[in-house]
Protein backbone atom coordinates (compact mmCIF):
# COMPACT_ATOMS: atom_id res chain seq x y z
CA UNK A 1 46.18 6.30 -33.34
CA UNK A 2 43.12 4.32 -31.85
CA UNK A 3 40.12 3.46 -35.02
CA UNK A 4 37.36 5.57 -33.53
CA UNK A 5 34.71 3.36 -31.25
CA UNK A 6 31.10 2.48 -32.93
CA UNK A 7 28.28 3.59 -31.34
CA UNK A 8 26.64 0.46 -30.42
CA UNK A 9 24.00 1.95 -27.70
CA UNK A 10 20.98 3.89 -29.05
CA UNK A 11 21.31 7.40 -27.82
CA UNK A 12 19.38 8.26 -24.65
CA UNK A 13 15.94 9.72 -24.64
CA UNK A 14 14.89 12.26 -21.87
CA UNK A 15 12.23 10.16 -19.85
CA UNK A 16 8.80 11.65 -20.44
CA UNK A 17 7.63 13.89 -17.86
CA UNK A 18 4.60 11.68 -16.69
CA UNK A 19 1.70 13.83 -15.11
CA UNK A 20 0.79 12.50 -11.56
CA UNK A 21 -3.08 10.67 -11.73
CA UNK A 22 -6.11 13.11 -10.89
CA UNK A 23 -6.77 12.86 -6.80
CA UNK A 24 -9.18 13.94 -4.37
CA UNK A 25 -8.71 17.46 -3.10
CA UNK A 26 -8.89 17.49 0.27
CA UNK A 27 -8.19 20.89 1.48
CA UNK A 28 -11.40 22.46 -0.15
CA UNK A 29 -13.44 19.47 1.58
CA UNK A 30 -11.69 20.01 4.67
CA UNK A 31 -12.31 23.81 4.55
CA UNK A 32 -16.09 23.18 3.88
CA UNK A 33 -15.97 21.01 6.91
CA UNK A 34 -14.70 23.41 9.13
CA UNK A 35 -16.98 26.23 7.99
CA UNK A 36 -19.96 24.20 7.94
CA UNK A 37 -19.75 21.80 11.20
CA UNK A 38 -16.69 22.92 13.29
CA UNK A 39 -16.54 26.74 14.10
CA UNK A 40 -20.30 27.01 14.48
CA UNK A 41 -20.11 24.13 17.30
CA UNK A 42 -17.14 25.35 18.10
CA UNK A 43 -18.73 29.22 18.71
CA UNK A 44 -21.62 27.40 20.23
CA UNK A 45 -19.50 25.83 22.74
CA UNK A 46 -18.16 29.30 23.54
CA UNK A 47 -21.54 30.73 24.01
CA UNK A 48 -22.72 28.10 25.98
CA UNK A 49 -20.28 28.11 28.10
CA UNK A 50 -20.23 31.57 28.66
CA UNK A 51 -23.71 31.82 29.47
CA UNK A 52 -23.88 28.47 31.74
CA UNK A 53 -26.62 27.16 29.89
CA UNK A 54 -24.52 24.78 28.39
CA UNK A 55 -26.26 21.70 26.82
CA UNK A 56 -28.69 23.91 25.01
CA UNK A 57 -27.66 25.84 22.55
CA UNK A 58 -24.47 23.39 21.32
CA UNK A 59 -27.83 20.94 20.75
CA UNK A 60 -29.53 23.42 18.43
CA UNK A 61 -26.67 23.88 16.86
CA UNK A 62 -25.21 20.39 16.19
CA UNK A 63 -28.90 19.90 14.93
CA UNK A 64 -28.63 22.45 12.00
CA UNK A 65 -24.84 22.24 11.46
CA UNK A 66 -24.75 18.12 11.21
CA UNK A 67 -27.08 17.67 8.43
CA UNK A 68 -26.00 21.19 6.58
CA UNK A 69 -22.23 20.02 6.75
CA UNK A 70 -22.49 16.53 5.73
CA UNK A 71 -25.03 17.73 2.40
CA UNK A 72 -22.41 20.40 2.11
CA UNK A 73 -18.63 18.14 2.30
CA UNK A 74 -20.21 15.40 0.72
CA UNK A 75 -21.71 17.36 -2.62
CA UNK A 76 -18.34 18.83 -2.83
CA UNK A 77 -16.62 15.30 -2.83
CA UNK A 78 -19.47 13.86 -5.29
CA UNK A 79 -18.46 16.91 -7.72
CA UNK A 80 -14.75 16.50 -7.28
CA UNK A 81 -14.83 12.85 -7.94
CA UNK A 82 -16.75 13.76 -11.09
CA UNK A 83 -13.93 15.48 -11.91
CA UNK A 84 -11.15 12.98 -11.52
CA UNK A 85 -13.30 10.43 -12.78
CA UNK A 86 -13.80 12.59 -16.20
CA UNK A 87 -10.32 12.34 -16.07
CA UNK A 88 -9.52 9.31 -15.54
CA UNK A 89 -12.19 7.04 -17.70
CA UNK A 90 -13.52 9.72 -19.89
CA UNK A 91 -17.09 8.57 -21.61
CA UNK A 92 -17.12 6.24 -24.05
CA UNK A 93 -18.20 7.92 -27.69
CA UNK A 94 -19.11 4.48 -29.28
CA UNK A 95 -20.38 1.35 -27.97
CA UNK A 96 -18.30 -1.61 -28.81
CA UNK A 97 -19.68 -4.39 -31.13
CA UNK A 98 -19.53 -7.06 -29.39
CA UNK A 99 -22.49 -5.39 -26.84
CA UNK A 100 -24.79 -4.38 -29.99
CA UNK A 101 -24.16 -8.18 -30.82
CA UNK A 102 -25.31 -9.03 -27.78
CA UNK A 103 -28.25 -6.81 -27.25
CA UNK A 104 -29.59 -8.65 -30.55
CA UNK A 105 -29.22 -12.41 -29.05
CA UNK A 106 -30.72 -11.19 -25.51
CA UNK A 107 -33.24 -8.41 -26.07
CA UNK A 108 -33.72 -6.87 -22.74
């Protein structure tokens, strides 16, 4: 009979299950987008069209729509990059020494 073999390898660890990095959501900007901007243009198209006046009331309502969607989309991205950002770089509890050192030598 064979002398049994020594284990020279560690044994293997299961790889940790990294979790992906915090992203941008884009469907729930994208749906604000379309609610906001593109169906109401969209429907005003339709109307316009319909009723043959047709610069008129796609002009009112790009006016509204246009500012209301892009306040709308871009306080939703502003809130979800607050999110990943929290995330990401949480805030700092303590400031590190070497700034208080450095506030003393160059008072502001």
């Amino acid at each position: 009979m064979s002398a049994p073999v020594p284990d020279v390898f560690p044994p293997r660890s299961q790889p940790a299950v990294a979790t992906p990095p915090p992203r941008l959501q884009a469907a729930p900007l994208l749906k604000r987008l379309f609610w906001a901007l593109l169906l109401p243009v969209g429907l005003a198209l339709l109307i316009d069209w319909q009723l043959g006046s047709l610069p008129w009331v796609l002009l009112a309502t790009a006016l509204i729509c246009i500012p209301l969607a892009s306040f709308v989309v871009s306080r939703a991205a502003l809130r979800d990059f607050e999110r990943v950002l929290a995330a990401v770089a949480p805030p700092a509890t303590e400031e590190p020494a070497s700034a208080e050192q450095e506030r003393r030598v160059n008072p502001r």
